[in-house]
Protein backbone atom coordinates (compact mmCIF):
# COMPACT_ATOMS: atom_id res chain seq x y z
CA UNK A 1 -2.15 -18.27 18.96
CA UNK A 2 0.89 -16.76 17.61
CA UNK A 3 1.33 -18.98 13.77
CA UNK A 4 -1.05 -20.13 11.24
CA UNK A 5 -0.29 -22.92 9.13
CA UNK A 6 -1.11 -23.21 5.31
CA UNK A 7 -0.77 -26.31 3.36
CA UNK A 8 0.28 -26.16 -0.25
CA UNK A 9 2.19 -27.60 -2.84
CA UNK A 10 6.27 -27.07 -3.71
CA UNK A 11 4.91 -25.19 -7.05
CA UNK A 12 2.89 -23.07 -4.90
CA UNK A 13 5.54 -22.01 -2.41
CA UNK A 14 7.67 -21.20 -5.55
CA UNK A 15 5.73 -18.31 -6.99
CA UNK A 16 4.91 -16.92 -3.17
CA UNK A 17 8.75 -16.35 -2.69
CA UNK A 18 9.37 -15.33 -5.54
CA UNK A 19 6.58 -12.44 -5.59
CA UNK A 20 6.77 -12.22 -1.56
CA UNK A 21 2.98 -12.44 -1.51
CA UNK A 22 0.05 -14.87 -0.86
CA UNK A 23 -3.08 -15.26 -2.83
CA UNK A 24 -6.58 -15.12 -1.86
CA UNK A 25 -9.65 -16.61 -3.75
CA UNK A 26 -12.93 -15.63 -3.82
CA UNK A 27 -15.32 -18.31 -1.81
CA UNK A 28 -17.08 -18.97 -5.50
CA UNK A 29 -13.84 -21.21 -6.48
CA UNK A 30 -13.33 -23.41 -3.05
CA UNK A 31 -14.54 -26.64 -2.25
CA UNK A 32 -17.32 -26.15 -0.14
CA UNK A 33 -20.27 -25.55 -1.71
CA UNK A 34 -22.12 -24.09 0.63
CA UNK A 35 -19.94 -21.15 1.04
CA UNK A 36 -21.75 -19.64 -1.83
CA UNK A 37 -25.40 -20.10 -0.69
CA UNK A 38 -27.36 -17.44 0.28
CA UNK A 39 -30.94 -16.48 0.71
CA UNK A 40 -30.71 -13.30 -2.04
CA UNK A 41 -30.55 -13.80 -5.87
CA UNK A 42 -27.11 -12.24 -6.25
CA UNK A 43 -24.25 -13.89 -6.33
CA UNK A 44 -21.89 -12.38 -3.32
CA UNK A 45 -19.47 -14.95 -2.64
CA UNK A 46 -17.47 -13.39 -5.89
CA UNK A 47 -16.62 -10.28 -3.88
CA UNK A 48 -15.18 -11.98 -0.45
CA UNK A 49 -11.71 -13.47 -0.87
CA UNK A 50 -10.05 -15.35 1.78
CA UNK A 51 -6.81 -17.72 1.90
CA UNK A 52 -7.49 -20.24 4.26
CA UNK A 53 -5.40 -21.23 7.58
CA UNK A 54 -5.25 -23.88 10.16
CA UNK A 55 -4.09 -23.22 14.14
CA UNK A 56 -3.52 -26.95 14.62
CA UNK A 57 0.57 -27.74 15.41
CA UNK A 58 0.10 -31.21 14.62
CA UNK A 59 -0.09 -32.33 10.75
CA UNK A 60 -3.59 -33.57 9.71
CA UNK A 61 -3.45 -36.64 6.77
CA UNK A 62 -7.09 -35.36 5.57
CA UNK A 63 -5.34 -32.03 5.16
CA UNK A 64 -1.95 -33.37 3.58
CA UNK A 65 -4.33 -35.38 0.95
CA UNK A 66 -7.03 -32.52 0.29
CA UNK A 67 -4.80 -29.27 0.13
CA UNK A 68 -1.55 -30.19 -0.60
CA UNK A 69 0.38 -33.59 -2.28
CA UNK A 70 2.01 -36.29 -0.69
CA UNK A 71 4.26 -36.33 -3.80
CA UNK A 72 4.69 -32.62 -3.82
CA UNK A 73 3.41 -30.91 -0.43
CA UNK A 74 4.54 -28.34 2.00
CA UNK A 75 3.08 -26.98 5.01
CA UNK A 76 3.96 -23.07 5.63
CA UNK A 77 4.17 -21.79 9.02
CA UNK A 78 4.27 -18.23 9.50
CA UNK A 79 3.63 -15.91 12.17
CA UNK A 80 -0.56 -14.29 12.37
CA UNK A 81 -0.82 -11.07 10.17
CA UNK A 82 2.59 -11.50 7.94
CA UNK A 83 1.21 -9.18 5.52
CA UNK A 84 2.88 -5.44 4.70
CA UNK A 85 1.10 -2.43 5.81
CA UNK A 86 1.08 0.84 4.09
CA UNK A 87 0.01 4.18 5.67
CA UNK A 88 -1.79 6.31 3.47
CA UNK A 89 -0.18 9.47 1.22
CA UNK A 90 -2.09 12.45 2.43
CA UNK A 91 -0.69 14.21 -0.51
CA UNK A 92 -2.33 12.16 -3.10
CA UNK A 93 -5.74 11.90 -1.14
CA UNK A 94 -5.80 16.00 -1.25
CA UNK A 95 -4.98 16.19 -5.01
CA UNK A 96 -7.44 13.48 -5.40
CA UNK A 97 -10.74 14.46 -3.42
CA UNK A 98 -12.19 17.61 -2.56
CA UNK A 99 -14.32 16.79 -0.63
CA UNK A 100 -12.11 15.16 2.82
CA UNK A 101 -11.86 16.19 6.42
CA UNK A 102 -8.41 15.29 8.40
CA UNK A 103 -8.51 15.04 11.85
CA UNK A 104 -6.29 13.99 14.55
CA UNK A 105 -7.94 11.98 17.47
CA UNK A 106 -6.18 11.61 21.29
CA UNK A 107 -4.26 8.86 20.32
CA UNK A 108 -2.65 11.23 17.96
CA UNK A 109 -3.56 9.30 14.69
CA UNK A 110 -4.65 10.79 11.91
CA UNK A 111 -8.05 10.30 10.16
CA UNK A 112 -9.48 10.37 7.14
CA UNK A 113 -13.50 11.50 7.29
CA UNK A 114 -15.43 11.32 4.11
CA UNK A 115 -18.44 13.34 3.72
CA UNK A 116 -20.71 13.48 1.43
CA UNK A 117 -21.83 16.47 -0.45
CA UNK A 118 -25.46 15.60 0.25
CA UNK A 119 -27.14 16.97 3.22
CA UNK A 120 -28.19 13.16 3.64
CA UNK A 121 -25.58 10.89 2.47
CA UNK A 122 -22.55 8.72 3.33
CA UNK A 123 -19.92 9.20 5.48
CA UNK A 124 -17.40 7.07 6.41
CA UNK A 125 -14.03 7.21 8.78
CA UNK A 126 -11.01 5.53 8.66
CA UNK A 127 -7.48 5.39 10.29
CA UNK A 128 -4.52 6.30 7.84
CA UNK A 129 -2.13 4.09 9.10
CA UNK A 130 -1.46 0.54 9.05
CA UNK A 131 -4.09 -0.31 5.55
CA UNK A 132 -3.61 -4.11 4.72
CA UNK A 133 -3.25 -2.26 0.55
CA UNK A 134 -1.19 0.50 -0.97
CA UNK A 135 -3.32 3.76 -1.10
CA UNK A 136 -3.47 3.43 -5.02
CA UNK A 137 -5.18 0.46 -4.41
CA UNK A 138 -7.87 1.50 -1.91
CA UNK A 139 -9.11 4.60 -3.63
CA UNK A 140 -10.15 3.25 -7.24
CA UNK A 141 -12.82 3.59 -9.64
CA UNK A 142 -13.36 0.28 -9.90
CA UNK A 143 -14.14 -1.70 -5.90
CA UNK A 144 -14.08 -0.57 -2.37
CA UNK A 145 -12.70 -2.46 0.28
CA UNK A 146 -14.82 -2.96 3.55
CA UNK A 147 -12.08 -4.82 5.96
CA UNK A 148 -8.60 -2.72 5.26
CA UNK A 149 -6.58 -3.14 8.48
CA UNK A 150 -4.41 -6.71 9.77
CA UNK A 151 -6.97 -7.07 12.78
CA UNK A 152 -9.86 -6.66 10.53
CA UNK A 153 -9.03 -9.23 7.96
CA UNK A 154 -8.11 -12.48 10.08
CA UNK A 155 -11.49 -14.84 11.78
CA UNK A 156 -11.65 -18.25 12.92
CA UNK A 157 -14.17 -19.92 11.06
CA UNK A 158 -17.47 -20.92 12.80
CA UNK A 159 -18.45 -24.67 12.54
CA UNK A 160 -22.55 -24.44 12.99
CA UNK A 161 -25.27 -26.74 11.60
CA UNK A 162 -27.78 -23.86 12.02
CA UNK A 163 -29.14 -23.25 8.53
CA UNK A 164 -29.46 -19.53 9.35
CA UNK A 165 -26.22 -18.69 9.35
CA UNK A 166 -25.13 -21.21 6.86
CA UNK A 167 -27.44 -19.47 4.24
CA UNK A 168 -27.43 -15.68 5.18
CA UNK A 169 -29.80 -12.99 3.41
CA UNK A 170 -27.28 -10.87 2.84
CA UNK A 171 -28.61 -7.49 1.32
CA UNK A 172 -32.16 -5.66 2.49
CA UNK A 173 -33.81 -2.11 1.54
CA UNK A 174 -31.08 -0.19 3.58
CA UNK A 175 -28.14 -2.50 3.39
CA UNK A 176 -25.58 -5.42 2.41
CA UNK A 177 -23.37 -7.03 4.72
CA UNK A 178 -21.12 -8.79 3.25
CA UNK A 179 -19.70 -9.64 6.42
CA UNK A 180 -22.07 -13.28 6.90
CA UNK A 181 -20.31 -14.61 4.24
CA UNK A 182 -16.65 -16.86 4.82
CA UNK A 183 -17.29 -17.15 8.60
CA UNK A 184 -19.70 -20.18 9.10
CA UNK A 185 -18.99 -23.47 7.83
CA UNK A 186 -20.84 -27.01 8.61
CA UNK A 187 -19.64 -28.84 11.39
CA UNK A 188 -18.06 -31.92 9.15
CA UNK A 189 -15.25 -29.60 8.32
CA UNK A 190 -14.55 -29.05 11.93
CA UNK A 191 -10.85 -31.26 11.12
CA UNK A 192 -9.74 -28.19 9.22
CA UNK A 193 -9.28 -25.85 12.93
CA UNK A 194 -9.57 -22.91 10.32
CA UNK A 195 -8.26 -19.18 10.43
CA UNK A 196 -9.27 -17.30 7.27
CA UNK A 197 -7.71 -13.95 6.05
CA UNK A 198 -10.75 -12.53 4.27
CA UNK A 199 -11.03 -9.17 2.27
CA UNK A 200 -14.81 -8.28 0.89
CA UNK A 201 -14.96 -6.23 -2.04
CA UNK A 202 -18.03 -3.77 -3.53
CA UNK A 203 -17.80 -3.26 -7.39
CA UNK A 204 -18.39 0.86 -6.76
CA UNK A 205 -14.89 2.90 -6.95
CA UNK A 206 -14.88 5.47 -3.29
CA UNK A 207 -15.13 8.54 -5.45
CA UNK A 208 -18.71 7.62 -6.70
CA UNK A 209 -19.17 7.06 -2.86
CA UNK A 210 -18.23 10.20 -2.21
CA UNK A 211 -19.08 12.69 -4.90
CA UNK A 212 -22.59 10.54 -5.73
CA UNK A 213 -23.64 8.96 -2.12
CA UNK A 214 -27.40 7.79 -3.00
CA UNK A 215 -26.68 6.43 -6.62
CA UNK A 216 -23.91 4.86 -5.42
CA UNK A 217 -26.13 2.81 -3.66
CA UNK A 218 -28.31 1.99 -6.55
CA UNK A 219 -25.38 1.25 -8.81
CA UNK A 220 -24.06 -1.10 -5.71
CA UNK A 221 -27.50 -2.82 -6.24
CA UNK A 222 -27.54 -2.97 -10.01
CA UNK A 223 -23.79 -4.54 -10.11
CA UNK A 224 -24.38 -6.94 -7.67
CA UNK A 225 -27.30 -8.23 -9.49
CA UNK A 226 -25.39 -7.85 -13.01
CA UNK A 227 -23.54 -11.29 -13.95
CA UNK A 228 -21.20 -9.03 -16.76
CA UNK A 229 -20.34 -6.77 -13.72
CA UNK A 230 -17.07 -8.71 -12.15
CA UNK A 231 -14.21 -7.05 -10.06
CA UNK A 232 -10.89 -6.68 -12.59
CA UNK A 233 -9.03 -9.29 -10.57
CA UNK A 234 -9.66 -13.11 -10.38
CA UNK A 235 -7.96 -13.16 -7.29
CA UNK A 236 -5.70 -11.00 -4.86
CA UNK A 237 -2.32 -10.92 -3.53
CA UNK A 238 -1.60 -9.47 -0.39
CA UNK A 239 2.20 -8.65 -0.22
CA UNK A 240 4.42 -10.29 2.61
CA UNK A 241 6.44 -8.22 5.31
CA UNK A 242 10.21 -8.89 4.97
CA UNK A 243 10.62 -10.16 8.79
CA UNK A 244 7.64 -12.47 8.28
CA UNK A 245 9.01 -13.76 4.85
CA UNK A 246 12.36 -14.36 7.09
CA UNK A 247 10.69 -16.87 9.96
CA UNK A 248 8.91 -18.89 7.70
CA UNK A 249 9.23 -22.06 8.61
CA UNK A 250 8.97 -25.12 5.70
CA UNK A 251 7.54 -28.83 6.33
CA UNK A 252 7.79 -31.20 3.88
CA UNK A 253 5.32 -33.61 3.08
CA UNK A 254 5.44 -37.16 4.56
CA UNK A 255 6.27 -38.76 1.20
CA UNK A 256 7.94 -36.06 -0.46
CA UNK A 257 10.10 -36.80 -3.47
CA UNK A 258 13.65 -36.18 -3.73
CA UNK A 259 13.25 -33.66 -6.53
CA UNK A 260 10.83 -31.45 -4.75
CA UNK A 261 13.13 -31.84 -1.88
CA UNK A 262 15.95 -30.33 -3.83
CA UNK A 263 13.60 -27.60 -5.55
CA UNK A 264 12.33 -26.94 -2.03
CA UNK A 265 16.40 -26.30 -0.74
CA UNK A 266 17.03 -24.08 -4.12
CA UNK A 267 13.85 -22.30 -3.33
CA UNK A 268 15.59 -21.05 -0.04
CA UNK A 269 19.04 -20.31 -1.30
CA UNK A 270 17.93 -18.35 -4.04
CA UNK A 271 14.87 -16.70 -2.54
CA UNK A 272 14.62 -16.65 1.62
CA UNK A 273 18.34 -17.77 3.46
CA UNK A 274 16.57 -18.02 6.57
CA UNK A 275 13.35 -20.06 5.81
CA UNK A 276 13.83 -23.33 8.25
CA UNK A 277 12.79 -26.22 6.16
CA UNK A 278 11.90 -29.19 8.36
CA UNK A 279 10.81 -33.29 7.40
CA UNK A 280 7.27 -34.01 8.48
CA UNK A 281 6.85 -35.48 11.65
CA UNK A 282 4.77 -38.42 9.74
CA UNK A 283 7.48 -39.54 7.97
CA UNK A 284 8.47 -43.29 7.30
CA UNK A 285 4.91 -43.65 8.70
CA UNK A 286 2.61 -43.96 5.85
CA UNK A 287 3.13 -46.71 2.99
């Protein structure tokens, strides 16, 4: 499974060219329902985002008519993982936190250890190179992101019945994992062959991790339980890499209209030469 496709509208592909980046929603806003059920009081799905992905080549109908426009539609195929990667500024992390190790393990990579200043308290590890977000926007005061790397961001979605996974508990006395959320779906959306990209967000900024390791984890509590407590983004936009901007490949909808055909062609002179824009394989096919 080398490409994903991602069916949208002509308006939609306009503003991803033109800010070479795609957006991803929090499971609160999508259509399934059940996304957002789970067996704890607070709300979670608000703090996973995802942007949702098929693997099937062939065009689906159901997903022409339910994510797209017959009128208006495209279908984007791209290559897995398009998004940029950033490696982090060691500079700004040391002017930033005192209290970091740097390490270098036998693949010669650098790490980044965080420890905290408790005797009993958090510590976390992470690679330096290839974050899914610019450094600025990992280390904030605001969220922390749990999933930062390409190969930790992309899962096929699970089509399951079982009620236990459907409805997670998601936090206990010692922990809340995010992770059971935007990876199970009931088996009557098994059409959809879906890949997510999927970031998961905790309102507490990695310098209150750091410097304050057990209230952190009170305050993690108390926001997730506070309504008024919301990320400062309704969603997020994970920027494109140049080469996988380049290969995108266009299919119009079976009924498109002659005007978003032509907006479709200006889209690609003005903004991406060497997008490949192709008619749908459905076309003259449905009345």
């Amino acid at each position: 499974m080398d490409y994903l496709y991602h069916y949208t509208t002509v308006e939609s592909l306009a503003l991803i060219l033109k800010n070479k980046s795609f957006r991803l929603s929090p499971l609160s806003v999508l259509d399934d329902l059940q996304e957002e059920r789970v067996k704890d009081v607070q709300k979670f799905s608000e703090y996973v985002f995802v942007s949702s992905w098929t693997d099937d080549k062939e065009e689906s109908i159901p997903m022409w008519n339910m994510y797209s426009n017959m009128d208006s539609g495209i279908r984007i195929k791209m290559k897995k993982n398009p998004f940029k990667t950033y490696n982090v500024d060691i500079a700004l992390l040391t002017q930033e936190f005192h209290n970091i190790q740097i390490s270098k393990n036998i693949f010669n990579e650098y790490d980044i250890i965080f420890s905290a200043k408790e005797p009993i308290g958090y510590t976390s590890k992470f690679s330096i190179k290839n974050l899914i977000i610019p450094t600025k926007d990992f280390f904030t005061e605001k969220y922390y992101l749990h999933n930062c790397t390409p190969e930790s961001i992309l899962i096929k979605v699970n089509y399951t019945n079982d009620e236990k996974l459907l409805t997670p508990q998601i936090s206990n006395d010692s922990s809340i994992v995010l992770s059971k959320l935007g990876i199970h779906k009931k088996e009557c959306w098994q059409f959809q062959k879906e890949w997510r990209y999927v970031l998961r967000f905790s309102p507490v900024g990695v310098r209150e991790i750091i410097d304050y390791p057990l209230t952190s984890m009170v305050n993690l509590y108390n926001r997730y339980s506070t309504p008024t407590h919301v990320l400062p983004f309704k969603y997020y936009y994970l920027v494109l890499e140049d080469e996988a901007l380049e290969s995108m490949e266009i299919t119009l909808s079976p009924k498109i209209s002659e005007g978003y055909r032509t907006i479709t062609q200006l889209l690609k002179n003005e903004y991406n030469p060497h997008m490949v824009i192709k008619d749908s394989s459905l076309t003259n096919d449905i009345r």
